[in-house]
N, C-alpha and C. Protein backbone atom coordinates (compact mmCIF):
# COMPACT_ATOMS: atom_id res chain seq x y z
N UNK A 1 130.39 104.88 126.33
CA UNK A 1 129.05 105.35 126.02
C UNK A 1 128.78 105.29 124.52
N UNK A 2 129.78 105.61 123.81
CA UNK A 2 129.40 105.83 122.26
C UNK A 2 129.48 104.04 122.17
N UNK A 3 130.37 103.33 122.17
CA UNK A 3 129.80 101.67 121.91
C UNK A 3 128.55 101.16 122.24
N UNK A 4 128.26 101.71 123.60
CA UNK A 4 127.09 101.07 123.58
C UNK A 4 125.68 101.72 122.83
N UNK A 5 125.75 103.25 122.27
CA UNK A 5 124.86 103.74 121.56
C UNK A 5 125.10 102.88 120.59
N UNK A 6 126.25 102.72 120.09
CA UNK A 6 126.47 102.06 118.44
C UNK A 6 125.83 100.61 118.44
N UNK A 7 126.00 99.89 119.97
CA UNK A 7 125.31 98.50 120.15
C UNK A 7 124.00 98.77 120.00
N UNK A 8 123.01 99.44 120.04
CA UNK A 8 122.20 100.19 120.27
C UNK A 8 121.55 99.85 118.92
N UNK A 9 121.96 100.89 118.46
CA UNK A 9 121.64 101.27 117.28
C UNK A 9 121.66 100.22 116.29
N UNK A 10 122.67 99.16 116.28
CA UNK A 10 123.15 97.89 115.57
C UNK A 10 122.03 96.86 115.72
N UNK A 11 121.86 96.60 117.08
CA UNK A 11 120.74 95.65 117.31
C UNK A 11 119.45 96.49 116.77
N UNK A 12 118.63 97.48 116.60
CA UNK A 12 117.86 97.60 116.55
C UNK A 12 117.78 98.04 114.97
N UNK A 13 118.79 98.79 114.35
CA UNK A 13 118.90 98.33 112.97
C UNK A 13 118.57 96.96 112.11
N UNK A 14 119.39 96.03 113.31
CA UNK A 14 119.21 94.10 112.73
C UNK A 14 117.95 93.83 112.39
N UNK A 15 116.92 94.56 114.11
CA UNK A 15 115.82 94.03 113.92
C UNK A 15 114.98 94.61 112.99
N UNK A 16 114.98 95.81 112.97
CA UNK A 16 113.90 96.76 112.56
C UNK A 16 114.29 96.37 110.70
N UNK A 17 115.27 95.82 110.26
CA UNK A 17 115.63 96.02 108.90
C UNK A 17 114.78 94.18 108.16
N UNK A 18 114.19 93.81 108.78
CA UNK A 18 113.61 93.13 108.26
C UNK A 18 111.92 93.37 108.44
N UNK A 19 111.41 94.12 108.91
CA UNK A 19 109.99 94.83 109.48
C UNK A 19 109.51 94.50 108.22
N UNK A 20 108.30 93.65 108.28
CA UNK A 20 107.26 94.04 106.96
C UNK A 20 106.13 94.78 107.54
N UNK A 21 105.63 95.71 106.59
CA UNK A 21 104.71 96.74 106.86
C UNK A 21 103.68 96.38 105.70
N UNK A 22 103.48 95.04 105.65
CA UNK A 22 101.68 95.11 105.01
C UNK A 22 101.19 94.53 106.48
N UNK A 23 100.70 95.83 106.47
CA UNK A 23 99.45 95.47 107.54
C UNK A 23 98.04 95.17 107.23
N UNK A 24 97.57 94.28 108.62
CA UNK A 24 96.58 93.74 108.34
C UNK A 24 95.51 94.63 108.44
N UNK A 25 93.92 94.05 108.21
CA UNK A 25 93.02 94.85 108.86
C UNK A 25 92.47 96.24 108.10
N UNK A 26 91.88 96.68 108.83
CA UNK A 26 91.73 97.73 108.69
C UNK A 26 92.60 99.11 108.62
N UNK A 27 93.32 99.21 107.38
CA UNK A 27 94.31 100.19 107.69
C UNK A 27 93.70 102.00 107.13
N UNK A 28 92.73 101.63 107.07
CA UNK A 28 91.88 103.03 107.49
C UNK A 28 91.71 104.28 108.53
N UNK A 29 91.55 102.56 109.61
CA UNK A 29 91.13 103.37 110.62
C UNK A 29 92.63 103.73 111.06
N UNK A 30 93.83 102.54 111.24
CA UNK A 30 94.66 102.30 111.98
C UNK A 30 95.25 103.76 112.00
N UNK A 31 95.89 104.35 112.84
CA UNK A 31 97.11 104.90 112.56
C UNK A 31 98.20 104.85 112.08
N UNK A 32 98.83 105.83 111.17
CA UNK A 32 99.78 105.35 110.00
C UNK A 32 101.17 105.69 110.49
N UNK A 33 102.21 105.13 110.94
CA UNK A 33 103.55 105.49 111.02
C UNK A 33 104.31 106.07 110.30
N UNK A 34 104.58 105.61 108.89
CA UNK A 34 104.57 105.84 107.82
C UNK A 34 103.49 106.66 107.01
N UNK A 35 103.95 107.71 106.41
CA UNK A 35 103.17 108.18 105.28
C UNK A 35 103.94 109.53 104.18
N UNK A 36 103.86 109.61 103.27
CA UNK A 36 104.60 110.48 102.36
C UNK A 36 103.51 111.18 101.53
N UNK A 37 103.75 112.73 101.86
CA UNK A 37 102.67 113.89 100.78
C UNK A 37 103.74 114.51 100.23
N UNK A 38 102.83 114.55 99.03
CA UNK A 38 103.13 114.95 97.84
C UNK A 38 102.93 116.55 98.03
N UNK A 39 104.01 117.64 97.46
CA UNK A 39 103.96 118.97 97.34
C UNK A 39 102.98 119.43 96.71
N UNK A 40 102.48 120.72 97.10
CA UNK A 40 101.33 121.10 96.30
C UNK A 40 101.76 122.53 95.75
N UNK A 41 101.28 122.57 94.51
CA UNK A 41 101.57 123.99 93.83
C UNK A 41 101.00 125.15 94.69
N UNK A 42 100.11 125.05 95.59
CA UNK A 42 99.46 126.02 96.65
C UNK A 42 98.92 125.65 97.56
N UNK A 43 98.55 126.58 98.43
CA UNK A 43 97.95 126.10 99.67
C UNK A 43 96.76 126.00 99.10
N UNK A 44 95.96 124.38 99.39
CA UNK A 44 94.47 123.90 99.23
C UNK A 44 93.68 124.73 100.03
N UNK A 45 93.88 124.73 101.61
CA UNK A 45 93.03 125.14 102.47
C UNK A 45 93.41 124.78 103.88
N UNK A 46 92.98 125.36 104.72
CA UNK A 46 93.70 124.97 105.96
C UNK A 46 93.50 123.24 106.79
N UNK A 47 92.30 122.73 106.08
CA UNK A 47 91.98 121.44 106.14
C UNK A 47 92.37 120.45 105.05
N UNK A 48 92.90 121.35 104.55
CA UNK A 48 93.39 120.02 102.74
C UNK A 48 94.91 120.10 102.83
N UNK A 49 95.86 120.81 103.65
CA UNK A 49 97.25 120.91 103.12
C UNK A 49 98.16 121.88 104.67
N UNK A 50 99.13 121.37 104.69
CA UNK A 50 100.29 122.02 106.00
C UNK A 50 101.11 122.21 105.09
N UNK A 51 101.77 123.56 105.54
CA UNK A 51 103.14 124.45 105.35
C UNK A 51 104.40 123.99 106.15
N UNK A 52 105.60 123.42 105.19
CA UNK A 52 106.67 123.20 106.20
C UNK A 52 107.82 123.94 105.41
N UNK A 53 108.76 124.47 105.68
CA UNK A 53 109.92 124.91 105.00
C UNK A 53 111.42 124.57 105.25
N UNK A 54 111.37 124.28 103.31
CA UNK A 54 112.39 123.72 103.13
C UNK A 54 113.46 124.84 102.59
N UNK A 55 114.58 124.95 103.07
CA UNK A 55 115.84 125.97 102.94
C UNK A 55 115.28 126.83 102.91
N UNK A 56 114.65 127.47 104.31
CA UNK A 56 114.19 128.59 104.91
C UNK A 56 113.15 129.22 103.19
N UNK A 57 112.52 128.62 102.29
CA UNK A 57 111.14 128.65 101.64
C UNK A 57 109.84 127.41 102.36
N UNK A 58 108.72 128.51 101.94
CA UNK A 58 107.60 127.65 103.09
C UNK A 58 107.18 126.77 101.10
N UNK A 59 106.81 125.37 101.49
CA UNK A 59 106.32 124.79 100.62
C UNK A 59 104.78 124.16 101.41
N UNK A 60 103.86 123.81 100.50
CA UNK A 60 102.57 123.44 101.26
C UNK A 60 102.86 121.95 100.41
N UNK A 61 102.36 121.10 101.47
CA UNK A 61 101.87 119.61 101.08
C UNK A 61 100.80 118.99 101.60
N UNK A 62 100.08 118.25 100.67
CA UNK A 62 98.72 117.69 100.53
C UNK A 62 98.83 116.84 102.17
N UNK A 63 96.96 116.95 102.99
CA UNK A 63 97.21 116.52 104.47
C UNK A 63 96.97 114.82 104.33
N UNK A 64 96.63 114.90 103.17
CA UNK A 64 96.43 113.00 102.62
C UNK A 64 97.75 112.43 101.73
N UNK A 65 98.12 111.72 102.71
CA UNK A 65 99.31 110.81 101.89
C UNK A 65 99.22 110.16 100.87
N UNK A 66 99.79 110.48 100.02
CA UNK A 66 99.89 109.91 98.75
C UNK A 66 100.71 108.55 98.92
N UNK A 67 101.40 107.72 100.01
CA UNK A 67 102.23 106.76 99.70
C UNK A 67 102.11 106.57 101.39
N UNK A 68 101.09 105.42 102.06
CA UNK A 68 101.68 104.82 103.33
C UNK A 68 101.38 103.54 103.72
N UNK A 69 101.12 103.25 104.84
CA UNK A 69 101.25 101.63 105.28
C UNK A 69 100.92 100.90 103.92
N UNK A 70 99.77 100.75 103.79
CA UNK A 70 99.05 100.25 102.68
C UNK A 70 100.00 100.08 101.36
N UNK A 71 100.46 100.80 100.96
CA UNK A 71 101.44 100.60 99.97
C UNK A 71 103.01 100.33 100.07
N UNK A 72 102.93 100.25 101.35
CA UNK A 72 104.34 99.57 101.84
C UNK A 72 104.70 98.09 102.41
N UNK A 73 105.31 97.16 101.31
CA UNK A 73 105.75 95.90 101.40
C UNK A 73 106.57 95.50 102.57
N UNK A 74 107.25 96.20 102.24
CA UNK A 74 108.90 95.94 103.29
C UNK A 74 109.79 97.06 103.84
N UNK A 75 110.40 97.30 104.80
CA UNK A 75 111.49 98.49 105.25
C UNK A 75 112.77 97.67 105.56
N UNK A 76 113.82 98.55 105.34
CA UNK A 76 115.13 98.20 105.51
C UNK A 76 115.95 99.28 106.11
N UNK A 77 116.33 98.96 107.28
CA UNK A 77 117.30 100.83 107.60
C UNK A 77 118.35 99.98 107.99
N UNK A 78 118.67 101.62 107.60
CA UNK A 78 120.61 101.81 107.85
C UNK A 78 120.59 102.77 108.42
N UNK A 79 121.96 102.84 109.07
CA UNK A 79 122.67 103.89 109.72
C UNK A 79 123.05 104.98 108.22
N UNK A 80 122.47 105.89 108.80
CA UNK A 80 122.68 107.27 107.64
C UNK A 80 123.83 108.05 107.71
N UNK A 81 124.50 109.00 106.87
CA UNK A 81 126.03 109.30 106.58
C UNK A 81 125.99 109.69 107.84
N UNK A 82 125.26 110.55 108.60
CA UNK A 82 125.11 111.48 109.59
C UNK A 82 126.12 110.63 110.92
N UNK A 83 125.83 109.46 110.93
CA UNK A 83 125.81 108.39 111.69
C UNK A 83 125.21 108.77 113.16
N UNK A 84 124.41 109.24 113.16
CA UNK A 84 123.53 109.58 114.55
C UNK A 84 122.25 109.49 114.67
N UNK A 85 121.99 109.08 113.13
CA UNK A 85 119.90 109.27 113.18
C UNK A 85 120.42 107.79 112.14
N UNK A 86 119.18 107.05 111.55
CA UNK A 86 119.07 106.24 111.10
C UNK A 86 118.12 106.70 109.14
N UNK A 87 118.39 105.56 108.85
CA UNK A 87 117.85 106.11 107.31
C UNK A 87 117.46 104.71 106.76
N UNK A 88 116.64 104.60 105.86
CA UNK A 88 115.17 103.16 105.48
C UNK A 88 115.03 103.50 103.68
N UNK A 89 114.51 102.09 103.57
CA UNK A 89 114.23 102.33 101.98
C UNK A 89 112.94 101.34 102.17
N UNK A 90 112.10 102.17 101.60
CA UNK A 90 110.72 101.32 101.57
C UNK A 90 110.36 100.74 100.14
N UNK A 91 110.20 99.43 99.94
CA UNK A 91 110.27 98.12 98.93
C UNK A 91 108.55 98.76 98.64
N UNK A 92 107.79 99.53 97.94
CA UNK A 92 106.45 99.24 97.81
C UNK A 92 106.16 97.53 97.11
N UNK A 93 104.90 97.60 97.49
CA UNK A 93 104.19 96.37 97.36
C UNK A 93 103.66 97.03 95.38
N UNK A 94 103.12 95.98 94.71
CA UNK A 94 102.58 96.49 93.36
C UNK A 94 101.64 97.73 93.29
N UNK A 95 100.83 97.63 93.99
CA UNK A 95 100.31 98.50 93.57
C UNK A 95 100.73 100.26 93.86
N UNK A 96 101.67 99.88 94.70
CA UNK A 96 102.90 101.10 95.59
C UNK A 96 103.71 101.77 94.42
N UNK A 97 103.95 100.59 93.43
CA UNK A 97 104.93 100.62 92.89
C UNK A 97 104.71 101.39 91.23
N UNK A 98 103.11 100.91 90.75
CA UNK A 98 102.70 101.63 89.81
C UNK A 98 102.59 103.19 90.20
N UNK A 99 101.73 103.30 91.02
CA UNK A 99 101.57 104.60 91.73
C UNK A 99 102.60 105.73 91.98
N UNK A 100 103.74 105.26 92.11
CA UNK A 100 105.43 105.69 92.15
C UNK A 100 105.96 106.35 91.33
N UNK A 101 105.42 105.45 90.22
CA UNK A 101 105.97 105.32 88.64
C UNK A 101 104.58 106.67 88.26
N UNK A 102 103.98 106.30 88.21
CA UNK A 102 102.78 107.94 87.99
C UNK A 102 103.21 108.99 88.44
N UNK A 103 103.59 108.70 90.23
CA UNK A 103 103.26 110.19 90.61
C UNK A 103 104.75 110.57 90.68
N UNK A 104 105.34 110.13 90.15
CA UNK A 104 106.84 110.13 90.30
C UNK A 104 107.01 111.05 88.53
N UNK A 105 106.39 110.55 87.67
CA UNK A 105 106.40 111.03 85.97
C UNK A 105 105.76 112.53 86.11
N UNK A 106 104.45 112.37 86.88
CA UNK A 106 103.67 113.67 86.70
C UNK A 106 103.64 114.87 87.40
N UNK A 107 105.27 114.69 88.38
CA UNK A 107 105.62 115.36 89.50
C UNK A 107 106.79 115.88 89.32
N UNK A 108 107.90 115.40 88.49
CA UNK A 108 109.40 115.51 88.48
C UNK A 108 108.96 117.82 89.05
N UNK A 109 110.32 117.46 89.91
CA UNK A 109 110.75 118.96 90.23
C UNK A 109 109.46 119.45 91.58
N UNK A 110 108.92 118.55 92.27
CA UNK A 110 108.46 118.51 93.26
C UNK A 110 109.27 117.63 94.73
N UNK A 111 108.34 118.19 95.69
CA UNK A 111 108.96 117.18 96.87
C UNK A 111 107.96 116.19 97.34
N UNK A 112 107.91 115.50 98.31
CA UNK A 112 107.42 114.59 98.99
C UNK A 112 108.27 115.21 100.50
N UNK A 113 107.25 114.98 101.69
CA UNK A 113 107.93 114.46 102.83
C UNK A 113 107.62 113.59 103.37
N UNK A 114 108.74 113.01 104.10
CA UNK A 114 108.28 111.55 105.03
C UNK A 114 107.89 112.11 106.31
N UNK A 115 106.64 111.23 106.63
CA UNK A 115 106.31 111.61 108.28
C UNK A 115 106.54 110.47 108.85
N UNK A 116 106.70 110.09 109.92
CA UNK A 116 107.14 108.75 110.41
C UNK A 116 106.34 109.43 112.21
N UNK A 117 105.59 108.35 112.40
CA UNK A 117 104.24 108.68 114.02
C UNK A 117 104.58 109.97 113.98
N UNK A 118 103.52 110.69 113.20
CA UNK A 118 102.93 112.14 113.08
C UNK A 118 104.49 113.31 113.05
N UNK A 119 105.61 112.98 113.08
CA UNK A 119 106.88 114.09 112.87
C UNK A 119 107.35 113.80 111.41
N UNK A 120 107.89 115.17 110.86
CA UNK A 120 108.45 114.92 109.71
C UNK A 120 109.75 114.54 109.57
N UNK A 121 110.34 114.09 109.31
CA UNK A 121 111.62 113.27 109.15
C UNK A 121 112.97 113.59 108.37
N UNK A 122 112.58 113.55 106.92
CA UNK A 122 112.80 114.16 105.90
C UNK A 122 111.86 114.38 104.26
N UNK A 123 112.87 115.06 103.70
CA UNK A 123 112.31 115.34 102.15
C UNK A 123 112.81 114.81 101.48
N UNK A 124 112.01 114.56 100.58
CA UNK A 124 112.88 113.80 99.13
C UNK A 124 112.31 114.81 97.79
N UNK A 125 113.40 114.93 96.84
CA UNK A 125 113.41 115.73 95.81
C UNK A 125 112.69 114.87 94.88
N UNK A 126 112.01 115.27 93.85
CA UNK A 126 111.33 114.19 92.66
C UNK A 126 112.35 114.96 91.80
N UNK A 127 113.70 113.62 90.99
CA UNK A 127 114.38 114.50 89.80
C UNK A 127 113.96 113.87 88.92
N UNK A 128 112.84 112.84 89.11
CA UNK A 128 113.27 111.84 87.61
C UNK A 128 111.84 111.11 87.92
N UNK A 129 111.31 110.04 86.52
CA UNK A 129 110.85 108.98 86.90
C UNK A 129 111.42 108.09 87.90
N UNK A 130 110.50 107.65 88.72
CA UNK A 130 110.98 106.12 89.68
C UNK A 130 110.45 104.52 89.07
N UNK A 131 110.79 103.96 88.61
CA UNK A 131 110.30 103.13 88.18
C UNK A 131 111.20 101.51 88.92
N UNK A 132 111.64 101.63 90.04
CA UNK A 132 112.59 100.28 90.90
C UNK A 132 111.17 100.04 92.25
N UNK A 133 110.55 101.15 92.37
CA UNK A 133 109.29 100.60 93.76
C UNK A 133 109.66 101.16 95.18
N UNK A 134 110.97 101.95 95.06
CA UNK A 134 111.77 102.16 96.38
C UNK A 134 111.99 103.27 96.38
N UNK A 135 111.40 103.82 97.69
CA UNK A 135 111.96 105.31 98.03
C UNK A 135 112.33 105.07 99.25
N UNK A 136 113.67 105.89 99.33
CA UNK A 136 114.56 106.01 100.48
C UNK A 136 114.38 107.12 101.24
N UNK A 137 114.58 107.60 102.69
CA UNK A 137 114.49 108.20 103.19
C UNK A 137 116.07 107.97 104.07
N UNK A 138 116.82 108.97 103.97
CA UNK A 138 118.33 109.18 103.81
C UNK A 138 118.64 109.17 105.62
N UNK A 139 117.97 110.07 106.07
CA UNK A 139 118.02 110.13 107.33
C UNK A 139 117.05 111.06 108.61
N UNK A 140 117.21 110.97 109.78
CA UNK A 140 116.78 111.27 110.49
C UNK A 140 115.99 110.45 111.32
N UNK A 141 116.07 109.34 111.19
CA UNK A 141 115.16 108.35 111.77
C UNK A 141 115.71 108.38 113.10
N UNK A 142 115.05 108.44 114.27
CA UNK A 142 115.35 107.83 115.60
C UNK A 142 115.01 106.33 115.92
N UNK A 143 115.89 105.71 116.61
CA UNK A 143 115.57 104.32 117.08
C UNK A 143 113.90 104.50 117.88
N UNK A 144 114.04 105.57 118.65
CA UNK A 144 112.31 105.19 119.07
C UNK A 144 110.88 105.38 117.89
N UNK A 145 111.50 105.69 116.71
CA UNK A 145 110.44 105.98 115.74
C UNK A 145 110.17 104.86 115.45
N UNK A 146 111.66 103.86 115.50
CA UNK A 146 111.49 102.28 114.91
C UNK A 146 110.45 101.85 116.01
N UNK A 147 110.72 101.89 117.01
CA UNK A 147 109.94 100.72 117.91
C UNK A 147 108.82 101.35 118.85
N UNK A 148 108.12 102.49 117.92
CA UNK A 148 106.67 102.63 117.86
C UNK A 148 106.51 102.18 116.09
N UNK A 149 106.92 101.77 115.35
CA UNK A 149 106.15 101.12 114.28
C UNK A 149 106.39 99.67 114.80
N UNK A 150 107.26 99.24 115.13
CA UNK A 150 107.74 97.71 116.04
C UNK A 150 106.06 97.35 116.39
N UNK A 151 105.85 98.29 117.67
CA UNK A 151 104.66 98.08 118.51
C UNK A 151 103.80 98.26 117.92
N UNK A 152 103.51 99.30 116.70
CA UNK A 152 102.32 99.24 116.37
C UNK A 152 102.08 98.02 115.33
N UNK A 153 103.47 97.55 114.56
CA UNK A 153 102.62 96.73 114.21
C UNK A 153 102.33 95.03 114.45
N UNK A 154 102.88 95.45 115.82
CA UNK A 154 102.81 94.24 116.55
C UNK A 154 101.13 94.37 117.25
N UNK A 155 100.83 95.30 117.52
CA UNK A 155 99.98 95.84 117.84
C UNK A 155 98.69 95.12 116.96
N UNK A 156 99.00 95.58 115.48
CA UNK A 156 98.09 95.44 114.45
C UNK A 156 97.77 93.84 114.14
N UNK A 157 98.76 92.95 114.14
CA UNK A 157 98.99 91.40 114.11
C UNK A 157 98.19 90.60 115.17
N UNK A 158 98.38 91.48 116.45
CA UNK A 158 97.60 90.17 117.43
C UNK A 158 95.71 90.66 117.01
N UNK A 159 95.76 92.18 116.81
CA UNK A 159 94.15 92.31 116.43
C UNK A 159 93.95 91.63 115.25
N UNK A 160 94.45 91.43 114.26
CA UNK A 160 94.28 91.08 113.01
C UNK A 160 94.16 89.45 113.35
């Protein structure tokens, strides 16, 4: 049973690690698989910002992503230390990548979380400028998270 999870997981690692995520179209309307908010010094309002807590403290983050499809070039996952959930590094595209480099300078000592089809995934700490275009998301990924972005953006290609 555990080989064939690991076959599992291997093949769909192979595939899913070459996924490009510039999508076509209208990525307005689309639904976003991907998306990363930025921490907020307070709660905006019950329509501007959600409460999630990190090491049992509640932090609020903005309900508009600061970083998704649209600014994402390329994904690459791996199997994460955990070795039971999966973990990705997203390549932004340029203009992903300036944006990074901003909100990455004017943020240090904040979080970001990743949502991946509407669940949160994980957090990432801001310690520093980012200035490489790539933020990683370490782990928690499920293989079915991969192949609803698979479908969706297979989805998005034959409309486009």
């Amino acid at each position: 049973m555990v080989y064939l999870r690991s076959f599992f997981v291997f093949i769909i690692t192979s595939l899913a690690s070459t996924i490009c995520l510039a999508l076509a179209g209208d990525t307005k309307n689309a639904v976003m698989p991907i998306s990363f908010h930025l921490e907020q010094t307070a709660k905006i309002s019950e329509e501007g910002s959600f409460t999630l807590s990190i090491a049992n403290n509640s932090h609020f983050f903005s309900k508009n992503p600061i970083f998704s499809n649209e600014d994402i070039q390329m994904i690459k996952v791996f199997k994460s230390v955990d070795k039971d959930t999966l973990g990705m590094t997203c390549f932004l595209n340029p203009n992903g990548r300036r944006k990074l480099e901003r909100i990455s300078t004017q943020n240090v000592s904040s979080w970001l979380v990743c949502i991946i089809n509407g669940k949160p995934v994980d957090f990432l700490y801001i310690d520093r400028q980012i200035t490489d275009g790539q933020i990683v998301v370490w782990k928690n990924i499920e293989a079915a998270d991969l192949d609803k972005m698979i479908e969706m953006k297979d989805a998005l290609q034959k409309a486009g």
